[in-house]
PDB file of N, CA and C in Angstrom:
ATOM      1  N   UNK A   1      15.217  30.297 -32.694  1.00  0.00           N
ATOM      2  CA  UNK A   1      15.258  29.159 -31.804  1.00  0.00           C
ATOM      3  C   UNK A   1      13.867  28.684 -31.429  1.00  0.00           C
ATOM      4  N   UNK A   2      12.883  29.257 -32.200  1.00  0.00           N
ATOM      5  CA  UNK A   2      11.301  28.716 -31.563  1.00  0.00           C
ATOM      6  C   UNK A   2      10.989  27.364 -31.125  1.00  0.00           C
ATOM      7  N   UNK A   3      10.881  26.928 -32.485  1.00  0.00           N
ATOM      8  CA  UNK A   3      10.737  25.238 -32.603  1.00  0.00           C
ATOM      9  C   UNK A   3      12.105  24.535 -32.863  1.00  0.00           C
ATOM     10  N   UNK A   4      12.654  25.190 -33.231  1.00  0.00           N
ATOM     11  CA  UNK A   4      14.340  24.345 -32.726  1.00  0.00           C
ATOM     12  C   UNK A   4      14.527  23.732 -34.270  1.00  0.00           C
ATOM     13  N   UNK A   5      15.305  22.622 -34.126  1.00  0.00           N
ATOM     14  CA  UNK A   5      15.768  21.583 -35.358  1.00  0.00           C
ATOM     15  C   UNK A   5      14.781  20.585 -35.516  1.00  0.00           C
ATOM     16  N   UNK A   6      13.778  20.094 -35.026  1.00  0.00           N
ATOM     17  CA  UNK A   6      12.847  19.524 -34.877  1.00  0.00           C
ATOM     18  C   UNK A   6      11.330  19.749 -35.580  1.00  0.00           C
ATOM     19  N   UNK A   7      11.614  21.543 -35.913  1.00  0.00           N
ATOM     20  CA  UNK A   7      10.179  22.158 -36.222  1.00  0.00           C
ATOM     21  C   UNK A   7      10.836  22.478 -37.885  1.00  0.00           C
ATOM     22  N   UNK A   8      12.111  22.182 -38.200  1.00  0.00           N
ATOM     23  CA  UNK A   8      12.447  22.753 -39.594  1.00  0.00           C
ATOM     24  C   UNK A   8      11.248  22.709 -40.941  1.00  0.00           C
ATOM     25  N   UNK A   9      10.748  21.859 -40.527  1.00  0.00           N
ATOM     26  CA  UNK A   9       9.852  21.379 -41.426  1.00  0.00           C
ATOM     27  C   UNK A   9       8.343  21.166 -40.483  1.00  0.00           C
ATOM     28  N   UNK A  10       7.291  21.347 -40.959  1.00  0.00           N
ATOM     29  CA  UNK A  10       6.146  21.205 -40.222  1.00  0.00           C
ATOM     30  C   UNK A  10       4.618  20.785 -41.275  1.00  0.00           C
ATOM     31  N   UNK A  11       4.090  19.798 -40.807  1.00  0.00           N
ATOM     32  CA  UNK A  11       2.626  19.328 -41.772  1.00  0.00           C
ATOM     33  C   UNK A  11       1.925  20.575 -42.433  1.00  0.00           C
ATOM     34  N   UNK A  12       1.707  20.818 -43.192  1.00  0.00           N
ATOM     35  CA  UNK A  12       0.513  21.860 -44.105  1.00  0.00           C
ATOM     36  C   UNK A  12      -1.013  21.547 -43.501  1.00  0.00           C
ATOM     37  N   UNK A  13      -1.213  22.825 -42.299  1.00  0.00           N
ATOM     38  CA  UNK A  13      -2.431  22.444 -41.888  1.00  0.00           C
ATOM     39  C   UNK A  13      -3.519  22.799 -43.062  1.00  0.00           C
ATOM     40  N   UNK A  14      -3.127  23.155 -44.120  1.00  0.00           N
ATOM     41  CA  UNK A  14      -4.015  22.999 -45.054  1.00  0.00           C
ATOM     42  C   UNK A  14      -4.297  21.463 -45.981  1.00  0.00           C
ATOM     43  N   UNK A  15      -3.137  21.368 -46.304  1.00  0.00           N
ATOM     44  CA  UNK A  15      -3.464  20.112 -47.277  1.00  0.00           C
ATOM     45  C   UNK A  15      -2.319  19.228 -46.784  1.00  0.00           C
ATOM     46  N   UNK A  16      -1.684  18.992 -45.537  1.00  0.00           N
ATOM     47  CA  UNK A  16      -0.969  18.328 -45.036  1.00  0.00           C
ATOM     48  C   UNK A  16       0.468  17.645 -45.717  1.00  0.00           C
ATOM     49  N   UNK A  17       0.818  18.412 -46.766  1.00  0.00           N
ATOM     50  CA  UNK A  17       1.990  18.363 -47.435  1.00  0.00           C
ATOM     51  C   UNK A  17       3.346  19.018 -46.718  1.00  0.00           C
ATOM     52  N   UNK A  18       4.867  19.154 -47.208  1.00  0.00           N
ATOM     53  CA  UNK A  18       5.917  19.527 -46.314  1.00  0.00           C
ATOM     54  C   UNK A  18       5.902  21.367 -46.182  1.00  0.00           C
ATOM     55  N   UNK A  19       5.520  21.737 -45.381  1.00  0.00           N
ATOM     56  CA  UNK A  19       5.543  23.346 -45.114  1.00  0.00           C
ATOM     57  C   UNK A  19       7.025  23.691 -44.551  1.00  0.00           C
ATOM     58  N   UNK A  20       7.780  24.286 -45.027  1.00  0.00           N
ATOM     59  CA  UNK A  20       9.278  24.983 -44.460  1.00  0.00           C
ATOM     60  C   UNK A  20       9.215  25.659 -43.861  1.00  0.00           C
ATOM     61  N   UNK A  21      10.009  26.098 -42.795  1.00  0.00           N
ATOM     62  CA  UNK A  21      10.141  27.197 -41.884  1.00  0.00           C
ATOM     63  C   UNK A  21      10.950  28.246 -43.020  1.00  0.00           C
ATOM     64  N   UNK A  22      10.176  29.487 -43.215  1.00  0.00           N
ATOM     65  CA  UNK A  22      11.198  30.519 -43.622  1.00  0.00           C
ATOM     66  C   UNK A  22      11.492  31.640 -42.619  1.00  0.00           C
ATOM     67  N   UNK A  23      10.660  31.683 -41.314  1.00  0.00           N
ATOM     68  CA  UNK A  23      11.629  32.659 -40.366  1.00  0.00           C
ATOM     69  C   UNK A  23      11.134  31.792 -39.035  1.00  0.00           C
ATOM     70  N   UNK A  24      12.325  31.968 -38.495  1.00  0.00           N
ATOM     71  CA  UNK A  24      12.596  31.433 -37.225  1.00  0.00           C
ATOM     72  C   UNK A  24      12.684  32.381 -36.012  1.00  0.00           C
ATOM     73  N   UNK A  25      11.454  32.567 -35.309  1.00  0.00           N
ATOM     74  CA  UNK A  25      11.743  33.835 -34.434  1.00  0.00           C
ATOM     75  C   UNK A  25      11.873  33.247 -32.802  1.00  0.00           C
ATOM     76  N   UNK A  26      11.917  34.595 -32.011  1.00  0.00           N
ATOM     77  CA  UNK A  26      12.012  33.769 -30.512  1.00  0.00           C
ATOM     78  C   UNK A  26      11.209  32.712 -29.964  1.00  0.00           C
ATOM     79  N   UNK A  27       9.969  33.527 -30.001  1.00  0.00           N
ATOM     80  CA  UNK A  27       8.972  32.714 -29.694  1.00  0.00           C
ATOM     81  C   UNK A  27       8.076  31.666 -31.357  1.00  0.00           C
ATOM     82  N   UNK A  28       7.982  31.993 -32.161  1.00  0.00           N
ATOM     83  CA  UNK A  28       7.026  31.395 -33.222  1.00  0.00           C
ATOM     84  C   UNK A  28       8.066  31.350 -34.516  1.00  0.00           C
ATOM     85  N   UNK A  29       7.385  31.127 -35.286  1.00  0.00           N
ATOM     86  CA  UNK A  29       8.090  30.356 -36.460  1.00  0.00           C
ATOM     87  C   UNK A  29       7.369  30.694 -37.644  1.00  0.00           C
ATOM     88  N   UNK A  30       7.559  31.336 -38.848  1.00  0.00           N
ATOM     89  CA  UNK A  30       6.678  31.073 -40.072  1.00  0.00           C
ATOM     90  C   UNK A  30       6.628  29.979 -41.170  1.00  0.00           C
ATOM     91  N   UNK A  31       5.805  29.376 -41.345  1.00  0.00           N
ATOM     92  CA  UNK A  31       6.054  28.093 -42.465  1.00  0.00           C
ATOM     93  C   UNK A  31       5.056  28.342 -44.418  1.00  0.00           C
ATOM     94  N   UNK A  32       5.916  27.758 -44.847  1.00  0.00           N
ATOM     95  CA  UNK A  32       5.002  28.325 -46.430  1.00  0.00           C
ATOM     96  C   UNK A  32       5.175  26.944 -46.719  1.00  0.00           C
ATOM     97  N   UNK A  33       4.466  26.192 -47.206  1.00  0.00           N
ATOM     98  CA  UNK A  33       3.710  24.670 -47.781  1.00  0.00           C
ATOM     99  C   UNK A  33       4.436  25.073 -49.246  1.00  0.00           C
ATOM    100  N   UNK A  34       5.064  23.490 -49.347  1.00  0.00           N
ATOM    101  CA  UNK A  34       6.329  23.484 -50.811  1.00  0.00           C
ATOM    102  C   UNK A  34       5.024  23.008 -51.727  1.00  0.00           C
ATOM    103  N   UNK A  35       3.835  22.716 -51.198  1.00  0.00           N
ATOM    104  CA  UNK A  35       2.501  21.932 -52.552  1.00  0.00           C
ATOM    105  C   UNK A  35       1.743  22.526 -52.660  1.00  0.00           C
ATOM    106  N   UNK A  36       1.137  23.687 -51.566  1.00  0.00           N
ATOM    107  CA  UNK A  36      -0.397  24.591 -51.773  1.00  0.00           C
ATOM    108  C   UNK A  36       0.354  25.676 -51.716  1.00  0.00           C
ATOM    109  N   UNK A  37       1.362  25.888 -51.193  1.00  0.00           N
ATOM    110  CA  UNK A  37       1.837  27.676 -51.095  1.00  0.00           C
ATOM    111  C   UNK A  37       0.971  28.065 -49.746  1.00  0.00           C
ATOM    112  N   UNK A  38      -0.066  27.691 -49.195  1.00  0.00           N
ATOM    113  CA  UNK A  38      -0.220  28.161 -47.629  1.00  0.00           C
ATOM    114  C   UNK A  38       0.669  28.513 -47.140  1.00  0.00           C
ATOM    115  N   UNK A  39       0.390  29.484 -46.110  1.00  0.00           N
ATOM    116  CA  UNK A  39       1.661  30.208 -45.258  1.00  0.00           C
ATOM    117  C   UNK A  39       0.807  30.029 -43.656  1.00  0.00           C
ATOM    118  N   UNK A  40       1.772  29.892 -42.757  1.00  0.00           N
ATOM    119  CA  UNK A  40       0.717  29.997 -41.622  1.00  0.00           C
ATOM    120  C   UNK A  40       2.037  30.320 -40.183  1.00  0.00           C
ATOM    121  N   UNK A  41       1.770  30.311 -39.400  1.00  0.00           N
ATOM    122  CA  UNK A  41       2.492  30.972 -38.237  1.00  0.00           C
ATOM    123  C   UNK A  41       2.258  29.695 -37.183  1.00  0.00           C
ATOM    124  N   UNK A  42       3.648  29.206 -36.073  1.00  0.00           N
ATOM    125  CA  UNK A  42       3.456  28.747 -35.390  1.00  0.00           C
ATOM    126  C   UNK A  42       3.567  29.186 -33.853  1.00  0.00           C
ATOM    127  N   UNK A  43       2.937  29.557 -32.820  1.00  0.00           N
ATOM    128  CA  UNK A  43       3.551  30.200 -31.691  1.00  0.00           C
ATOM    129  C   UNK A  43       3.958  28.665 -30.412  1.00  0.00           C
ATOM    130  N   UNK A  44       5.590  28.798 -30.594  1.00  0.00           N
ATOM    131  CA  UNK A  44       5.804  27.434 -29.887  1.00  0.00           C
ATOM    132  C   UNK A  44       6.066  27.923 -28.561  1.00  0.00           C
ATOM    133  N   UNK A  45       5.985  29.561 -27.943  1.00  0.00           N
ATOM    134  CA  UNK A  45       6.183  29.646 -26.452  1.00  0.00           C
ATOM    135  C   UNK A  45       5.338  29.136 -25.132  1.00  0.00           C
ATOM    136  N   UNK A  46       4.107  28.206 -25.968  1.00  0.00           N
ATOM    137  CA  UNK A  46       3.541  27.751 -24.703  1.00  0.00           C
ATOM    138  C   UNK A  46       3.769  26.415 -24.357  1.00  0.00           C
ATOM    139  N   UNK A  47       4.225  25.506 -25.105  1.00  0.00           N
ATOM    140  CA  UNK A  47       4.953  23.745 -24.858  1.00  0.00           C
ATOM    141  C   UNK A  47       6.339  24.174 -25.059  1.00  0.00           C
ATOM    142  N   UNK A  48       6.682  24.832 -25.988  1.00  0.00           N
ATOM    143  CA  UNK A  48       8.338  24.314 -26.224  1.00  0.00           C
ATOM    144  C   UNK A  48       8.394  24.144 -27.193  1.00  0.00           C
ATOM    145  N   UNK A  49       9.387  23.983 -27.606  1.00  0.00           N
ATOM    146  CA  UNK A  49       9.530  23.262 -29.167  1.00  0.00           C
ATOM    147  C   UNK A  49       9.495  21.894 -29.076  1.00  0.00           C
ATOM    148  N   UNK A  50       9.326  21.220 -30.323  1.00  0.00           N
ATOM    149  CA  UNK A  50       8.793  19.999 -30.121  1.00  0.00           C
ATOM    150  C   UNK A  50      10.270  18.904 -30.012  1.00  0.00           C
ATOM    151  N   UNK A  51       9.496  17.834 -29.006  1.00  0.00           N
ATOM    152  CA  UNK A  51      10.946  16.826 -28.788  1.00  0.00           C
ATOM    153  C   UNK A  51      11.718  15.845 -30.075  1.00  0.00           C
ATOM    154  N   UNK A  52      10.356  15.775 -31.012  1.00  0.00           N
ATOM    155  CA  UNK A  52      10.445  15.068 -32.106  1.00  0.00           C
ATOM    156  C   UNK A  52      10.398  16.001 -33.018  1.00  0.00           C
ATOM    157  N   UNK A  53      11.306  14.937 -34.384  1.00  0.00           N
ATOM    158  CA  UNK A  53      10.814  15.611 -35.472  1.00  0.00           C
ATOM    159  C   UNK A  53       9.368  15.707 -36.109  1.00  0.00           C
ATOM    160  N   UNK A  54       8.769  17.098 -36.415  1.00  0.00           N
ATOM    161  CA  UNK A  54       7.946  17.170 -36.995  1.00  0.00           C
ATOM    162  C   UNK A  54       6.998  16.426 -38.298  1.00  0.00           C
ATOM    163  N   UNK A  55       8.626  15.999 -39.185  1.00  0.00           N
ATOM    164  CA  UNK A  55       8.522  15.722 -40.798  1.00  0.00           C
ATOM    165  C   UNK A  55       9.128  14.679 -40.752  1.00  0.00           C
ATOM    166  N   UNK A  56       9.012  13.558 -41.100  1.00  0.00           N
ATOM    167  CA  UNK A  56       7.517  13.221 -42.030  1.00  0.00           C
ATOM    168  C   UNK A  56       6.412  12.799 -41.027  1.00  0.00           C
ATOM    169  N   UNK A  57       5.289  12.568 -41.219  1.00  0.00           N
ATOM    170  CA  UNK A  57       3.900  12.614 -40.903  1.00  0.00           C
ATOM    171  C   UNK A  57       3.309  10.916 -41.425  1.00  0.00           C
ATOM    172  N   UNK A  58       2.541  10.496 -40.828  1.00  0.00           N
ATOM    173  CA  UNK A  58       2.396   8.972 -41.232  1.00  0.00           C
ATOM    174  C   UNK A  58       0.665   9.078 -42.309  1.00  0.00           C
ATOM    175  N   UNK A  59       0.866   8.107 -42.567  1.00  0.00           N
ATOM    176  CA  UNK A  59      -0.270   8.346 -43.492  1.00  0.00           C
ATOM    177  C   UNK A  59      -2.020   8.421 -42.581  1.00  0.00           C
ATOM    178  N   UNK A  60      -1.786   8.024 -41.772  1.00  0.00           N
ATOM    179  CA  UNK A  60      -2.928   7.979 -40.532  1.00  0.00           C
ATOM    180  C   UNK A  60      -3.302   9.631 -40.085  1.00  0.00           C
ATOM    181  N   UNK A  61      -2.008  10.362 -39.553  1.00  0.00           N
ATOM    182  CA  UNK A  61      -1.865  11.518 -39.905  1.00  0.00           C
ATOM    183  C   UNK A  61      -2.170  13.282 -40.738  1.00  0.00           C
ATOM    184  N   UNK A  62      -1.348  11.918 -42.001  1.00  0.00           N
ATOM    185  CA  UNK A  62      -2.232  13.067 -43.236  1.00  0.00           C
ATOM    186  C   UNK A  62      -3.232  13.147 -43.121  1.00  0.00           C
ATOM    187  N   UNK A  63      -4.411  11.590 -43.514  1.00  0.00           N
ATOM    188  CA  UNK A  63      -5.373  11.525 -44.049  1.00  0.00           C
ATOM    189  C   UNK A  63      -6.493  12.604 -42.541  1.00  0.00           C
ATOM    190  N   UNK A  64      -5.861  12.700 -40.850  1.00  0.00           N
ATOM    191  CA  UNK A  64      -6.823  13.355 -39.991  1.00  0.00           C
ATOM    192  C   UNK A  64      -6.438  14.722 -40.630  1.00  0.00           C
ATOM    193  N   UNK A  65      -5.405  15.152 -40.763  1.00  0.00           N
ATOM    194  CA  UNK A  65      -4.813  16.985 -41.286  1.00  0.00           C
ATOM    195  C   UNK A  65      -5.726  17.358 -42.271  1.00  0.00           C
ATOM    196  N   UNK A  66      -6.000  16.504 -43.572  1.00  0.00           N
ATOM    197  CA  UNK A  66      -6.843  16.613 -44.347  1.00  0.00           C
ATOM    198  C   UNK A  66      -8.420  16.731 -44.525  1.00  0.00           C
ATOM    199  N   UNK A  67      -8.822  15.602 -43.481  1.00  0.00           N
ATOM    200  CA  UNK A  67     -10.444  15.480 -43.096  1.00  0.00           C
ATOM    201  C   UNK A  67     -10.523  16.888 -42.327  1.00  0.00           C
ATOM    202  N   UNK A  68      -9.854  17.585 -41.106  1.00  0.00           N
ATOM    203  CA  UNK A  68      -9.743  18.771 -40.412  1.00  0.00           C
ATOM    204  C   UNK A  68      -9.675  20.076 -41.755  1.00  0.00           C
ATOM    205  N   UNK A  69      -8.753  19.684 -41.924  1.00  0.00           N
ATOM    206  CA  UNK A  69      -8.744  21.032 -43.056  1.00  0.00           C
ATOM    207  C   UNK A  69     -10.056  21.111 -43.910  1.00  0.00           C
ATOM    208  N   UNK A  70     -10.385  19.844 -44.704  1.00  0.00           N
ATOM    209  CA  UNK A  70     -11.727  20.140 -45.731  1.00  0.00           C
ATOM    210  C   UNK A  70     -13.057  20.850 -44.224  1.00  0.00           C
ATOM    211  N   UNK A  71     -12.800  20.286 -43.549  1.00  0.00           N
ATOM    212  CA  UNK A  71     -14.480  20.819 -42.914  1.00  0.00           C
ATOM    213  C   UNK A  71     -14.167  22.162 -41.903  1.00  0.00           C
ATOM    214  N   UNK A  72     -12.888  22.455 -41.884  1.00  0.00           N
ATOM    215  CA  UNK A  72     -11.899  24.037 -41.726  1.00  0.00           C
ATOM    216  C   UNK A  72     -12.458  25.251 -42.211  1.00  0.00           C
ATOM    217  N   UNK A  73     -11.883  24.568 -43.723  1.00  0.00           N
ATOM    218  CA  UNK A  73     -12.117  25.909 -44.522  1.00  0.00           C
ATOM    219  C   UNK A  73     -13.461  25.749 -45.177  1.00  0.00           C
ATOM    220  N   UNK A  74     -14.281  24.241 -45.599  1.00  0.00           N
ATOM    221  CA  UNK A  74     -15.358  24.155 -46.215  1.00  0.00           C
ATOM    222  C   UNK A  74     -16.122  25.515 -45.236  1.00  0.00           C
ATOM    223  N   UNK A  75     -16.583  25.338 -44.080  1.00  0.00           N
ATOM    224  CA  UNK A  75     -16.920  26.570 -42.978  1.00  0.00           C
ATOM    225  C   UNK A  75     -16.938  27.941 -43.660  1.00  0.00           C
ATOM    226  N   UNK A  76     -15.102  28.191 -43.505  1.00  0.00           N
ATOM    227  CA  UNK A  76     -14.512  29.399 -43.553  1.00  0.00           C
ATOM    228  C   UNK A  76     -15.115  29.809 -45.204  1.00  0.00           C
ATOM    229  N   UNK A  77     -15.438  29.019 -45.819  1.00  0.00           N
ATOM    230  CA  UNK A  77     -15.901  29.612 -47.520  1.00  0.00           C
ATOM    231  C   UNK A  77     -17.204  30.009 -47.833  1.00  0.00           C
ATOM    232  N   UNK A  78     -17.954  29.367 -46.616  1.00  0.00           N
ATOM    233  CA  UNK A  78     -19.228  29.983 -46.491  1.00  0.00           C
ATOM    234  C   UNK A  78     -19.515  31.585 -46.518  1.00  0.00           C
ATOM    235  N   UNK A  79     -20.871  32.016 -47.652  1.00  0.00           N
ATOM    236  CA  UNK A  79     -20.910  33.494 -47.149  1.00  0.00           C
ATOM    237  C   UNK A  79     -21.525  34.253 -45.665  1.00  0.00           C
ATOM    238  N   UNK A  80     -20.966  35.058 -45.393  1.00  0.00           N
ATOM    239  CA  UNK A  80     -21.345  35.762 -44.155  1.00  0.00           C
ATOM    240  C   UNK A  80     -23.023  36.205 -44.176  1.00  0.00           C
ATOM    241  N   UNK A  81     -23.665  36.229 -43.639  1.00  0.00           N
ATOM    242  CA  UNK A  81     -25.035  36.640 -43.591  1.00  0.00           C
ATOM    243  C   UNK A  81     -25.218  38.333 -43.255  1.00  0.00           C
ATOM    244  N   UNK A  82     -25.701  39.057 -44.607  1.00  0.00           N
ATOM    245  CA  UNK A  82     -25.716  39.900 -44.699  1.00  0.00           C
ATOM    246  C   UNK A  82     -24.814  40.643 -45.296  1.00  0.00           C
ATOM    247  N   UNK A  83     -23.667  40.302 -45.368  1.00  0.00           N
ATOM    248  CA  UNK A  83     -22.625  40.440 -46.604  1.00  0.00           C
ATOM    249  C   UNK A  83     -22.589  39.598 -48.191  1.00  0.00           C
ATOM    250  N   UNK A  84     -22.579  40.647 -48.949  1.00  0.00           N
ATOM    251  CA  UNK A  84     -23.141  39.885 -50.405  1.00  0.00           C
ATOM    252  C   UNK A  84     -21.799  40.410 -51.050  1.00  0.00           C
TER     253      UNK A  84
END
């Protein structure tokens, strides 16, 4: 019951494509992206689940999920200093 009927589906905070819910828990939700295969976790016990549907996403949308994600992970791919 996390995110309810509303969260069935949720944006790919990676590459902003349709991510599925495959477990639905009390509080959070797991989603796996049907285009990159990302997997990621949602914890909806601090708003609620959402009033709207999640899916679909407008193209205004994608294109911010996408600009966020490239300068995300561009970061996260960087090497650590002092680790080789």
């Amino acid at each position: 019951m996390a995110g309810g009927v509303n969260a069935a589906i949720f944006p790919c905070l990676r590459c902003a494509g349709p991510a599925h819910r495959t477990y639905e828990g009390q509080e959070d939700d797991h989603y796996r992206c049907s285009e990159c295969g990302s997997e990621f976790n949602i914890d909806w016990s601090y708003d609620g689940p959402p009033q709207s549907p999640c899916w679909p996403i407008s193209e205004e949308e994608t294109e911010k999920i996408r600009k966020m994600a490239a300068q995300v992970f561009r970061r996260r791919s960087k090497p650590i200093k002092g680790i080789e």
